[in-house]
PDB file of N, CA and C in Angstrom:
ATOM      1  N   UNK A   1      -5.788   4.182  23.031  1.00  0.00           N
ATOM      2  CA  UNK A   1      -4.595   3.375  23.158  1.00  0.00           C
ATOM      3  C   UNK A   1      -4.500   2.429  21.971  1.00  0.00           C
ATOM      4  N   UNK A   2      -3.496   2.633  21.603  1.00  0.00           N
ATOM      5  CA  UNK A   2      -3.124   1.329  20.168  1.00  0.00           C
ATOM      6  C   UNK A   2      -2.913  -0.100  20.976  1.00  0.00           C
ATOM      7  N   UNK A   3      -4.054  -0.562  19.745  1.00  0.00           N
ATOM      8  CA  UNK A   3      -3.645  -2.521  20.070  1.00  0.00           C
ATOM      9  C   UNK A   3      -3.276  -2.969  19.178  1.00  0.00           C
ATOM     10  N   UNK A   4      -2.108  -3.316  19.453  1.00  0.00           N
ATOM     11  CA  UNK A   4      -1.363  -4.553  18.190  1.00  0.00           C
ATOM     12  C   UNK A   4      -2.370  -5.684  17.694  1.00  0.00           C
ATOM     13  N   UNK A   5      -2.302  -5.726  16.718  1.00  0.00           N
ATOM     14  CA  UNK A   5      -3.179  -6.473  15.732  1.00  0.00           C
ATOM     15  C   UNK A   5      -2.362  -8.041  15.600  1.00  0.00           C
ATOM     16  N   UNK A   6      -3.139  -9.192  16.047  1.00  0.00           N
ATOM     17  CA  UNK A   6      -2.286 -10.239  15.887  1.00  0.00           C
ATOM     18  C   UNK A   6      -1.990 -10.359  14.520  1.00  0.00           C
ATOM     19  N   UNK A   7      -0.890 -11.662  13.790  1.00  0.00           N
ATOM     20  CA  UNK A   7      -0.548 -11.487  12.323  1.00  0.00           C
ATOM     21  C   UNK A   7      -1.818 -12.051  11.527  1.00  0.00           C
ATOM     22  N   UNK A   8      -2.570 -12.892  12.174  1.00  0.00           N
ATOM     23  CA  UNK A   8      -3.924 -13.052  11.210  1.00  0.00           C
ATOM     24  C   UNK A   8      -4.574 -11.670  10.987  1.00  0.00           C
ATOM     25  N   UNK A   9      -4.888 -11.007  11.827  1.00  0.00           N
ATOM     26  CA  UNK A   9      -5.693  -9.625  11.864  1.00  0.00           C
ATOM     27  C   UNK A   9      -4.567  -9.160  10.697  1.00  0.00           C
ATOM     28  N   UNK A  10      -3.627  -8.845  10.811  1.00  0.00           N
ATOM     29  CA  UNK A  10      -3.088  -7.976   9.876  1.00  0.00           C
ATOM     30  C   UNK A  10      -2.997  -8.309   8.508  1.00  0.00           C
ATOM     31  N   UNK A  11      -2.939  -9.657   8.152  1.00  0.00           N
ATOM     32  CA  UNK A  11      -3.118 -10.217   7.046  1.00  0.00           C
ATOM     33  C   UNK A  11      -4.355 -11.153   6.356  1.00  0.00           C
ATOM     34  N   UNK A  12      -5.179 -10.174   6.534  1.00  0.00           N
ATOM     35  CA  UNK A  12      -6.514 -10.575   5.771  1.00  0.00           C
ATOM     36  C   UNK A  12      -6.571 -10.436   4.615  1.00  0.00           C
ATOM     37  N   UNK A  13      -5.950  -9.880   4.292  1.00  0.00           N
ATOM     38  CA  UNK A  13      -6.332  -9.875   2.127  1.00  0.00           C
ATOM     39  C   UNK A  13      -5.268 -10.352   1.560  1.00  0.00           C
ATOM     40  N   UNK A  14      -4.797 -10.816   0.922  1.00  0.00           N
ATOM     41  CA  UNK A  14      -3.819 -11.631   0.032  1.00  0.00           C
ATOM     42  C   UNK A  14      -2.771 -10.393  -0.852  1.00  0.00           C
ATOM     43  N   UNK A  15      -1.955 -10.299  -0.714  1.00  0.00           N
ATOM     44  CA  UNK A  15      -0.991  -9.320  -1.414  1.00  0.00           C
ATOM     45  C   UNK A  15      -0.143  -9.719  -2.272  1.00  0.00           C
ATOM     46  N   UNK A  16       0.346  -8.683  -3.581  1.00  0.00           N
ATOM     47  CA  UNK A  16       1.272  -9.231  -4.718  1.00  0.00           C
ATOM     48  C   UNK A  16       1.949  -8.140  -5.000  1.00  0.00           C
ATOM     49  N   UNK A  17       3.312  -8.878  -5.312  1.00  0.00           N
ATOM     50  CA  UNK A  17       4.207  -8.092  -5.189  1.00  0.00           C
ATOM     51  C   UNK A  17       4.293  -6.892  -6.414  1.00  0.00           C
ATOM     52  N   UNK A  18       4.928  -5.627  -6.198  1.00  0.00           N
ATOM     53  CA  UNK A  18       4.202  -4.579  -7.554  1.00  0.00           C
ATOM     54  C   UNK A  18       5.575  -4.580  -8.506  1.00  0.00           C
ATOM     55  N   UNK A  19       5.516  -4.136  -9.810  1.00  0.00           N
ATOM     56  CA  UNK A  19       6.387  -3.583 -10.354  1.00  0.00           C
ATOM     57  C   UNK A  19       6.163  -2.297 -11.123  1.00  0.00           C
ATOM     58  N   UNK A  20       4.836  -2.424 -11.705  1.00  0.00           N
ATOM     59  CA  UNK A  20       4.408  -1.178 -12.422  1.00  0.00           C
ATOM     60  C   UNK A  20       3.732  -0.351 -11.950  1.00  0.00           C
ATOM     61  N   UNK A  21       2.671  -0.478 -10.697  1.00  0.00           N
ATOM     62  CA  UNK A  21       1.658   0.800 -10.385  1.00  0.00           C
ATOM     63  C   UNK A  21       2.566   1.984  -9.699  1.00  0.00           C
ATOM     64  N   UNK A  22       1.873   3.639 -10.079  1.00  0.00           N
ATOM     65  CA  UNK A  22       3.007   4.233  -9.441  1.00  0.00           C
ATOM     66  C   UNK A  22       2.638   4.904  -7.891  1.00  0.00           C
ATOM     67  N   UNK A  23       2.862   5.241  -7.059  1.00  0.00           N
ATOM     68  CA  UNK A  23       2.720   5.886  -5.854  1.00  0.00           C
ATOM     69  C   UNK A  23       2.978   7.111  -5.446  1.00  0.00           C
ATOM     70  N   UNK A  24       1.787   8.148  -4.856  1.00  0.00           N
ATOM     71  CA  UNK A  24       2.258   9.220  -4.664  1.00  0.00           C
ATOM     72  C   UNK A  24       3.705   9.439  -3.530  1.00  0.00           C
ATOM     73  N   UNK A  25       3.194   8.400  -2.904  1.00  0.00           N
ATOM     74  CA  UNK A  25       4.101   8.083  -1.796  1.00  0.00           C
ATOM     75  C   UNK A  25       5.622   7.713  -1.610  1.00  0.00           C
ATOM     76  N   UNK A  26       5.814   6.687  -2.566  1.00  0.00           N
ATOM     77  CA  UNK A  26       6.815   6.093  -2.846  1.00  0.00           C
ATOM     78  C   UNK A  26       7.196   5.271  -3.994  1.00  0.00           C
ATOM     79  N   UNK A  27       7.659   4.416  -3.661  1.00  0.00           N
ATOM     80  CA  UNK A  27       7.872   2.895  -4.695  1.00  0.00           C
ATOM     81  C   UNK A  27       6.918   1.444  -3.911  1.00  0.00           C
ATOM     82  N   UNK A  28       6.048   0.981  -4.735  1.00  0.00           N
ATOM     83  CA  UNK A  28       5.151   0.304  -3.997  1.00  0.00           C
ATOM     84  C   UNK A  28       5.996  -1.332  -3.716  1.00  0.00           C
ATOM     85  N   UNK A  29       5.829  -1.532  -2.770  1.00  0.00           N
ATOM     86  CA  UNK A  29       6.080  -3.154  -2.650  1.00  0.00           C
ATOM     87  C   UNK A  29       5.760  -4.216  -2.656  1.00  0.00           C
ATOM     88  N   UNK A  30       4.446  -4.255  -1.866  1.00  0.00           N
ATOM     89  CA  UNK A  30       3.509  -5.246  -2.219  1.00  0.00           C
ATOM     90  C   UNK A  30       2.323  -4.281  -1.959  1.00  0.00           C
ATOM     91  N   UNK A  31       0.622  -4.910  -2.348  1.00  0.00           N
ATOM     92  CA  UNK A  31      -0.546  -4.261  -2.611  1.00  0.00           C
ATOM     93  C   UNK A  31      -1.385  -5.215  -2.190  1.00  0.00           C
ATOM     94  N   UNK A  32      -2.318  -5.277  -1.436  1.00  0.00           N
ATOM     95  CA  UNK A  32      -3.643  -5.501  -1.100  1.00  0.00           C
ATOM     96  C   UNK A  32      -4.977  -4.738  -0.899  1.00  0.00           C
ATOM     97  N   UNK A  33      -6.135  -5.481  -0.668  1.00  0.00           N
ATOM     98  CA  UNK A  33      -7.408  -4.488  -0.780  1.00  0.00           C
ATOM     99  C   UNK A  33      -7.012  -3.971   0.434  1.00  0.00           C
ATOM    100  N   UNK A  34      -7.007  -4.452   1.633  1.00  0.00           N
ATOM    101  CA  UNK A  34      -6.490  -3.894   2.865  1.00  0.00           C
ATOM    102  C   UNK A  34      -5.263  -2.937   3.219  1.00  0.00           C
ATOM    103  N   UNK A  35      -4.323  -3.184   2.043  1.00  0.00           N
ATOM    104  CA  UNK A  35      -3.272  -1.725   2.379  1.00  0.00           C
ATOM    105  C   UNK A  35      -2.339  -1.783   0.929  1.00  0.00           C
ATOM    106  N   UNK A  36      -0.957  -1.064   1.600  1.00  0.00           N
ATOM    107  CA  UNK A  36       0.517  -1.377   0.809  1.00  0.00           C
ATOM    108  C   UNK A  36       1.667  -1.504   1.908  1.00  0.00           C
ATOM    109  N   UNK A  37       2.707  -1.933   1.154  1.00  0.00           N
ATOM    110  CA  UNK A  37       4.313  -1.389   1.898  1.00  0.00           C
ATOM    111  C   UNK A  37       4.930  -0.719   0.965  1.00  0.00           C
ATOM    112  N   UNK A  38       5.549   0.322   1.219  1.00  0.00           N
ATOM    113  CA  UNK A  38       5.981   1.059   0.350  1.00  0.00           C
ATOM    114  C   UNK A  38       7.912   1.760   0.935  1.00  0.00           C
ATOM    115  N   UNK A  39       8.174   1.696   0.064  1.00  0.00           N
ATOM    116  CA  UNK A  39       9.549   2.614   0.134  1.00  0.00           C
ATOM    117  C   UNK A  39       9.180   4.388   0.276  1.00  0.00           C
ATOM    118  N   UNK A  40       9.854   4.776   0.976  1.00  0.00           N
ATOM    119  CA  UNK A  40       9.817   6.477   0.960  1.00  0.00           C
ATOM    120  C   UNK A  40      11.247   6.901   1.200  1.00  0.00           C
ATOM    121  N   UNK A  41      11.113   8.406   0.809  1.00  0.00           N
ATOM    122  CA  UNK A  41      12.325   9.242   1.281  1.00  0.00           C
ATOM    123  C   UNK A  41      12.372   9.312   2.261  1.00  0.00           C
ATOM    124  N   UNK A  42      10.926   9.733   2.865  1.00  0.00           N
ATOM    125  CA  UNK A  42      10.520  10.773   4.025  1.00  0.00           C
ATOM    126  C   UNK A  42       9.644   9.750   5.097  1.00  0.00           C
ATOM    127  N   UNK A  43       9.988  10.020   6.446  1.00  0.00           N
ATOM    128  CA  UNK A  43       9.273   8.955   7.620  1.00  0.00           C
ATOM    129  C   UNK A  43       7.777   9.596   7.400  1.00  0.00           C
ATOM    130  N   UNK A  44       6.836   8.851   7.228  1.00  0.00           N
ATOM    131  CA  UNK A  44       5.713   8.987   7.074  1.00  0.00           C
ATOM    132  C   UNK A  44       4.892   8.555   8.287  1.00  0.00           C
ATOM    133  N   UNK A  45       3.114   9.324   8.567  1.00  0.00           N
ATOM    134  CA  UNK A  45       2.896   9.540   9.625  1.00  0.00           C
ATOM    135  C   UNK A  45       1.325   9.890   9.665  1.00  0.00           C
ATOM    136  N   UNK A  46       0.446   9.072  10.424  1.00  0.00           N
ATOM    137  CA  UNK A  46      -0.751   9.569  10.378  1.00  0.00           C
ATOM    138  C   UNK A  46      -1.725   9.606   9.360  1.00  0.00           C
ATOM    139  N   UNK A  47      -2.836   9.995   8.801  1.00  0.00           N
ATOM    140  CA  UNK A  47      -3.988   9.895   7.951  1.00  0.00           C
ATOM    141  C   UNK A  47      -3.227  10.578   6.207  1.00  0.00           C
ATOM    142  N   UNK A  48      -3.252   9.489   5.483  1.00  0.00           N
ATOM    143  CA  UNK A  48      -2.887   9.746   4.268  1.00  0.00           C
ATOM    144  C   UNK A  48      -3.847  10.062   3.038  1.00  0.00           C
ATOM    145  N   UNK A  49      -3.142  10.826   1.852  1.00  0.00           N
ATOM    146  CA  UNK A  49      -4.040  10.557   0.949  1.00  0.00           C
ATOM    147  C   UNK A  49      -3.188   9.771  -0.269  1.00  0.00           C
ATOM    148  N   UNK A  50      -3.939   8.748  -0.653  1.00  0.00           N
ATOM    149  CA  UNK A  50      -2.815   7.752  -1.121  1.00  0.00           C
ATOM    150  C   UNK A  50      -3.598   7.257  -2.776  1.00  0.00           C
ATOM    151  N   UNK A  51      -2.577   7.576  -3.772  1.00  0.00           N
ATOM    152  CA  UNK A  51      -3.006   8.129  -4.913  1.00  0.00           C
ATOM    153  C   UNK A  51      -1.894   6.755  -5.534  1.00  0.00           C
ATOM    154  N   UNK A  52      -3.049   6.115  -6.311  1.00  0.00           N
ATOM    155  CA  UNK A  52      -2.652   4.813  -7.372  1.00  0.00           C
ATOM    156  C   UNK A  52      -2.404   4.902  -8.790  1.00  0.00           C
ATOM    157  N   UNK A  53      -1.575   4.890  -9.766  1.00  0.00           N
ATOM    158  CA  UNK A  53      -1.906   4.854 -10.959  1.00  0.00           C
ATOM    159  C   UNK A  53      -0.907   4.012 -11.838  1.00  0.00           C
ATOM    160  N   UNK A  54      -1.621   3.716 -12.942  1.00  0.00           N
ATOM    161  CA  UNK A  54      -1.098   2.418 -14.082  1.00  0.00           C
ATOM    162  C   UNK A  54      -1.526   3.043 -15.300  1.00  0.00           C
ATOM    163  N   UNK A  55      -0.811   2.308 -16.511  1.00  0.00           N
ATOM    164  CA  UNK A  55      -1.540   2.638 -17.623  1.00  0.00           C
ATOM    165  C   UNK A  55      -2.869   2.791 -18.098  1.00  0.00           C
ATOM    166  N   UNK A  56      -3.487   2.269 -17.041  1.00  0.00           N
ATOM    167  CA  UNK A  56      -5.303   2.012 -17.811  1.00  0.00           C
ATOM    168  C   UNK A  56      -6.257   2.479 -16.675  1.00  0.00           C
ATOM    169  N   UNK A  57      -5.878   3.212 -15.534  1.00  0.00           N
ATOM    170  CA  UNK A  57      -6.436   3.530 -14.312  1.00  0.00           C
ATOM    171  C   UNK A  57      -5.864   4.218 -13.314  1.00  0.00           C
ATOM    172  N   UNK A  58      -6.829   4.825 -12.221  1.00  0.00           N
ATOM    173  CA  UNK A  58      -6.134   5.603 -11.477  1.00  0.00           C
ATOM    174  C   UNK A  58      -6.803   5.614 -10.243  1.00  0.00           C
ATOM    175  N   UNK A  59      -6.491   5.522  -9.021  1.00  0.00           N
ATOM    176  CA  UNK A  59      -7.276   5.303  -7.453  1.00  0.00           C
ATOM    177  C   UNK A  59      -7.016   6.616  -6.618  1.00  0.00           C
ATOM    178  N   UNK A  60      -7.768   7.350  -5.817  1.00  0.00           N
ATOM    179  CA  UNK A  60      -7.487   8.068  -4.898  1.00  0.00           C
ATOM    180  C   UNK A  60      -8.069   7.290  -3.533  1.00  0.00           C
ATOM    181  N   UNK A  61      -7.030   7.165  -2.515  1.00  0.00           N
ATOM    182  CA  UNK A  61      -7.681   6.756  -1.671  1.00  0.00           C
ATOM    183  C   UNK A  61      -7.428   7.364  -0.260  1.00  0.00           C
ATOM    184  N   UNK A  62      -7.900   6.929   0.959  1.00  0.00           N
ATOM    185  CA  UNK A  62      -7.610   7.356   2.185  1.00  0.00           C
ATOM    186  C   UNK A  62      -6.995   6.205   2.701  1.00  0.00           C
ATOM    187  N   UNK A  63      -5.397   7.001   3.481  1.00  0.00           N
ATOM    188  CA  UNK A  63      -5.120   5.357   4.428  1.00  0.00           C
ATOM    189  C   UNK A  63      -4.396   5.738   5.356  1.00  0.00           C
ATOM    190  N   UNK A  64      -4.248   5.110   6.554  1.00  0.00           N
ATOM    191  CA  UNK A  64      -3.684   5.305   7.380  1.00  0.00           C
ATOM    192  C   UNK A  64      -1.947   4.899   7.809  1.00  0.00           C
ATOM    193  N   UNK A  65      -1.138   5.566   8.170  1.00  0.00           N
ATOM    194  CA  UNK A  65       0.423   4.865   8.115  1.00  0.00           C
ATOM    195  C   UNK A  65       0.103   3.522   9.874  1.00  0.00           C
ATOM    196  N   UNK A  66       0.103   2.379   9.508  1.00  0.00           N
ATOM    197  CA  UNK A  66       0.169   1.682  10.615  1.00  0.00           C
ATOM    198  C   UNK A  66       1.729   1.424  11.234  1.00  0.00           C
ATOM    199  N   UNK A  67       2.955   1.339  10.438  1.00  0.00           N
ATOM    200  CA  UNK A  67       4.129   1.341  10.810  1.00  0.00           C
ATOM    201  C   UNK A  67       5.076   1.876   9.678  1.00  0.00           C
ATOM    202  N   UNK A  68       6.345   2.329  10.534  1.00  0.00           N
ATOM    203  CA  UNK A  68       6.951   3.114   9.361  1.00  0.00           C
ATOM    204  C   UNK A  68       8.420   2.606   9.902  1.00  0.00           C
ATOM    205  N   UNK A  69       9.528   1.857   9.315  1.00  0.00           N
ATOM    206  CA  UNK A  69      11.203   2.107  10.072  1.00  0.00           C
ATOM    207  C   UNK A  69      11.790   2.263   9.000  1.00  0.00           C
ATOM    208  N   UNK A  70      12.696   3.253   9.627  1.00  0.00           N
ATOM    209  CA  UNK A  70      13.938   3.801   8.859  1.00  0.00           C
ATOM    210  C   UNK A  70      14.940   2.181   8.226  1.00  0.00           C
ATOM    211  N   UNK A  71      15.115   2.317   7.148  1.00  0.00           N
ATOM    212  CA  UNK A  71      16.342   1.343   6.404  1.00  0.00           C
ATOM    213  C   UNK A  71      17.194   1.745   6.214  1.00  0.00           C
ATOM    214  N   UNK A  72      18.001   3.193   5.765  1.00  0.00           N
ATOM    215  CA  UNK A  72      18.788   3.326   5.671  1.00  0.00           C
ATOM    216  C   UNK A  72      18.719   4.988   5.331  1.00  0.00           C
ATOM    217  N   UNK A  73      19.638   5.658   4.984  1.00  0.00           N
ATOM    218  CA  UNK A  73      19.850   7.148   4.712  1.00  0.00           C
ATOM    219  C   UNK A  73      18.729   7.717   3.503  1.00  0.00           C
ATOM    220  N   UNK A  74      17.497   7.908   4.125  1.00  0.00           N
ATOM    221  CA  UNK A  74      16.498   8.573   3.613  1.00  0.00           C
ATOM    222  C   UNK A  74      15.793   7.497   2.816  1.00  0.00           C
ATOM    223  N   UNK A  75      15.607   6.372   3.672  1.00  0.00           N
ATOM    224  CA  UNK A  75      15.033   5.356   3.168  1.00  0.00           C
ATOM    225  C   UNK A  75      13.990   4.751   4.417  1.00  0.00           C
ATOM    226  N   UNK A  76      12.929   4.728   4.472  1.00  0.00           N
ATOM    227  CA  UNK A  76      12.017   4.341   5.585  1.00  0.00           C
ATOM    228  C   UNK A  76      10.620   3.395   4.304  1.00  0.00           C
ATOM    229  N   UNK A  77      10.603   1.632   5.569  1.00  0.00           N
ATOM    230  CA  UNK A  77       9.918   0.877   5.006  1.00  0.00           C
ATOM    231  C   UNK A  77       8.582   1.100   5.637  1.00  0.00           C
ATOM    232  N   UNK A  78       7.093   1.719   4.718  1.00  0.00           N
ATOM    233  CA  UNK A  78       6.385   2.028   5.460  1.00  0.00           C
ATOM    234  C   UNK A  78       4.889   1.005   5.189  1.00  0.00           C
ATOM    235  N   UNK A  79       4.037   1.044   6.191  1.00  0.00           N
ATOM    236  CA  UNK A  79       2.924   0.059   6.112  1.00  0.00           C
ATOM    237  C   UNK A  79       2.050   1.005   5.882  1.00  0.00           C
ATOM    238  N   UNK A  80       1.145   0.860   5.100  1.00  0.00           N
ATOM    239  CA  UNK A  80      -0.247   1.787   4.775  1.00  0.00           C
ATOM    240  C   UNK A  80      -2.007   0.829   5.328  1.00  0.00           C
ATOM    241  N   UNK A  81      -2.468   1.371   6.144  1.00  0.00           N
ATOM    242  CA  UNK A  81      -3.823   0.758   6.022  1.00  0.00           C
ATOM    243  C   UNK A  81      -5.232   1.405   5.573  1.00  0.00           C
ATOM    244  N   UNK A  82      -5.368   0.840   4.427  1.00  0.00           N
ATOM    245  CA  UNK A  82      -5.953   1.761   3.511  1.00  0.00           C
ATOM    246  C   UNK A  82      -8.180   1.991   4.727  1.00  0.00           C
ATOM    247  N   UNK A  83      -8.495   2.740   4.456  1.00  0.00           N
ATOM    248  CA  UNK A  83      -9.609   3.003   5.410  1.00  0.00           C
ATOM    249  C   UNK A  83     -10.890   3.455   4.839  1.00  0.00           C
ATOM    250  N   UNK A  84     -11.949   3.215   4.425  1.00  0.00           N
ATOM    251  CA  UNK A  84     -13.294   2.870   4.368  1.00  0.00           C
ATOM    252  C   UNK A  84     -13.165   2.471   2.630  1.00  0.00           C
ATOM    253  N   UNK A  85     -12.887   1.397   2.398  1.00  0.00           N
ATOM    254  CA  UNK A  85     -12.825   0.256   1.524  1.00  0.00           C
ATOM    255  C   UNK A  85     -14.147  -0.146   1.029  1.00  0.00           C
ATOM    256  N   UNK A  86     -14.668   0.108  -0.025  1.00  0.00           N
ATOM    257  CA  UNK A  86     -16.173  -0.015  -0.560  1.00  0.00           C
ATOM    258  C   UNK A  86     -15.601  -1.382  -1.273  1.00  0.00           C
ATOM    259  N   UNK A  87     -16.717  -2.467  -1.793  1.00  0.00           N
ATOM    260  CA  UNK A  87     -16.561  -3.451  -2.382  1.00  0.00           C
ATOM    261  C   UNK A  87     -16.005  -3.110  -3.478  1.00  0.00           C
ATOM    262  N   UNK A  88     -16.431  -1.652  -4.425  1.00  0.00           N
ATOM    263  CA  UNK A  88     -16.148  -1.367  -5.742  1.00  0.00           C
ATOM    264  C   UNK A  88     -14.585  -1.029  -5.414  1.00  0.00           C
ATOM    265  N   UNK A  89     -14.284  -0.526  -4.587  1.00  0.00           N
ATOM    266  CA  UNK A  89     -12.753  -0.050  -3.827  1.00  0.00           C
ATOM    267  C   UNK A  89     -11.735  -1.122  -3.931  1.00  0.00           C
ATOM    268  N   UNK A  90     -12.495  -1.977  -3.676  1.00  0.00           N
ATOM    269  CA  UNK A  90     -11.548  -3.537  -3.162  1.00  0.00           C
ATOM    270  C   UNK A  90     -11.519  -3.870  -4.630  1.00  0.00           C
ATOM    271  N   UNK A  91     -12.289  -3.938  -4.941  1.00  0.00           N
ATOM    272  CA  UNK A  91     -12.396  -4.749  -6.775  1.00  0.00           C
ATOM    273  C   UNK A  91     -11.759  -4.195  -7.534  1.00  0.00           C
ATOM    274  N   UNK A  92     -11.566  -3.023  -7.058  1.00  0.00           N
ATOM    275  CA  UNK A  92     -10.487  -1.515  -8.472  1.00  0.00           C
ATOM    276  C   UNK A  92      -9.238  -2.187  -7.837  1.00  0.00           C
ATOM    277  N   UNK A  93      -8.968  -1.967  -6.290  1.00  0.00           N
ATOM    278  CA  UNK A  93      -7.345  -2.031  -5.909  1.00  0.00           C
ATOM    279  C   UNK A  93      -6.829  -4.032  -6.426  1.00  0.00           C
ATOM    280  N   UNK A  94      -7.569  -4.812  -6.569  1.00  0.00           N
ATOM    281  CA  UNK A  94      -7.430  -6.013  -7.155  1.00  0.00           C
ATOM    282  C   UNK A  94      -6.835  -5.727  -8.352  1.00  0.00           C
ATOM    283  N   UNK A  95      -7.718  -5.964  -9.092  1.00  0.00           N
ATOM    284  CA  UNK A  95      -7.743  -5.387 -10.768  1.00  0.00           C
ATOM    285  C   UNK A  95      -6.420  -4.972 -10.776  1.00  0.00           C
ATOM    286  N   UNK A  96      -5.933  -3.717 -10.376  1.00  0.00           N
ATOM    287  CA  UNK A  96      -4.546  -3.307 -10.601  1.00  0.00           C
ATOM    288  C   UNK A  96      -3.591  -3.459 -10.116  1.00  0.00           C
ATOM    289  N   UNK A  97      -3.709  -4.327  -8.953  1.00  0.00           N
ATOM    290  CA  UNK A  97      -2.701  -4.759  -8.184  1.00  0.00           C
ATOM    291  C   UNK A  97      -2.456  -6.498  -9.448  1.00  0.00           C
ATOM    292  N   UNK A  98      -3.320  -6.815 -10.095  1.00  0.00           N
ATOM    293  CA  UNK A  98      -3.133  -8.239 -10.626  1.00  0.00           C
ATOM    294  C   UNK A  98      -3.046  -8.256 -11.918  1.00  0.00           C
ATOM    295  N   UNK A  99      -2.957  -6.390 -12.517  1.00  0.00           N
ATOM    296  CA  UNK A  99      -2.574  -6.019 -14.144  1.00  0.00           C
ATOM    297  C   UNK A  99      -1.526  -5.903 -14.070  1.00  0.00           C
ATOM    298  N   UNK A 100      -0.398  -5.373 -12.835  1.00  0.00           N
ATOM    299  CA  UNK A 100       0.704  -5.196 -12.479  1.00  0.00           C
ATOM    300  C   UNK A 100       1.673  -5.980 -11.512  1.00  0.00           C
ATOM    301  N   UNK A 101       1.421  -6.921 -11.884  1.00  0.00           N
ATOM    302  CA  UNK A 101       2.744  -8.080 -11.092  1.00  0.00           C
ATOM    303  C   UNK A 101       4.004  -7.884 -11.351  1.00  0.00           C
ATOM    304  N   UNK A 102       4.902  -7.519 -10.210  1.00  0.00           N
ATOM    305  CA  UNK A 102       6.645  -7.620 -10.790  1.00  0.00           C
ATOM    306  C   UNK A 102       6.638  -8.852 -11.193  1.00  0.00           C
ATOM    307  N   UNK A 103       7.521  -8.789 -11.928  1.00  0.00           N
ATOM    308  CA  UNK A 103       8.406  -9.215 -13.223  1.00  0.00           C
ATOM    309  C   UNK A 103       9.298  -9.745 -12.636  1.00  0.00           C
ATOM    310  N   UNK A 104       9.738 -11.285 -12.699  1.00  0.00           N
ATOM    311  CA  UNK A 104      10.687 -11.968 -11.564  1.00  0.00           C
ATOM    312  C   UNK A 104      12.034 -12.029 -12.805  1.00  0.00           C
ATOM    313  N   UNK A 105      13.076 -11.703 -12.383  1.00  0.00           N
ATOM    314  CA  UNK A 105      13.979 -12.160 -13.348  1.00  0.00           C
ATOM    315  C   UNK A 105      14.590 -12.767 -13.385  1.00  0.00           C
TER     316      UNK A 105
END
């Protein structure tokens, strides 16, 4: 049975918003060691394989979809929780989540 995660539980790692890393998935939104939100075409679902890359690096990882809603005509806002997170894991998804900050204009 699924248990809702209170909002502390869900927000344990600190997240920043993306502009440059790219996603197999989608368009990334924000990034933490603990997950992403991401834009998709397609409603997404279940155990992922979730693939990072930037100019100077590249991540393969495993994650799970924790929530997914439709926004609009082939547009679904989806939550990723990324799943067995090694320290070196957490320290790579940092690193490139903090080489790649959107660009406020």
């Amino acid at each position: 049975m699924y248990r809702r995660r209170s909002r502390t539980e869900r927000r344990k790692s600190g997240r920043v918003k993306q502009g440059t890393i790219a996603c197999n998935l989608g368009s990334i939104i924000n990034l933490s060691a603990g997950g992403l939100r991401l834009l998709s075409h397609r409603r997404l679902n279940g155990i992922l394989s979730v693939e990072l890359w930037d100019a100077h690096r590249g991540l393969r990882l495993r994650g799970k979809v924790a929530w997914c809603r439709r926004i609009g005509f082939r547009k679904h806002e989806v939550g990723v929780e990324f799943l067995n997170i090694t320290p070196e894991i957490a320290g790579n998804l940092a690193a490139i989540a903090m080489d790649n900050p959107r660009q406020h204009h």
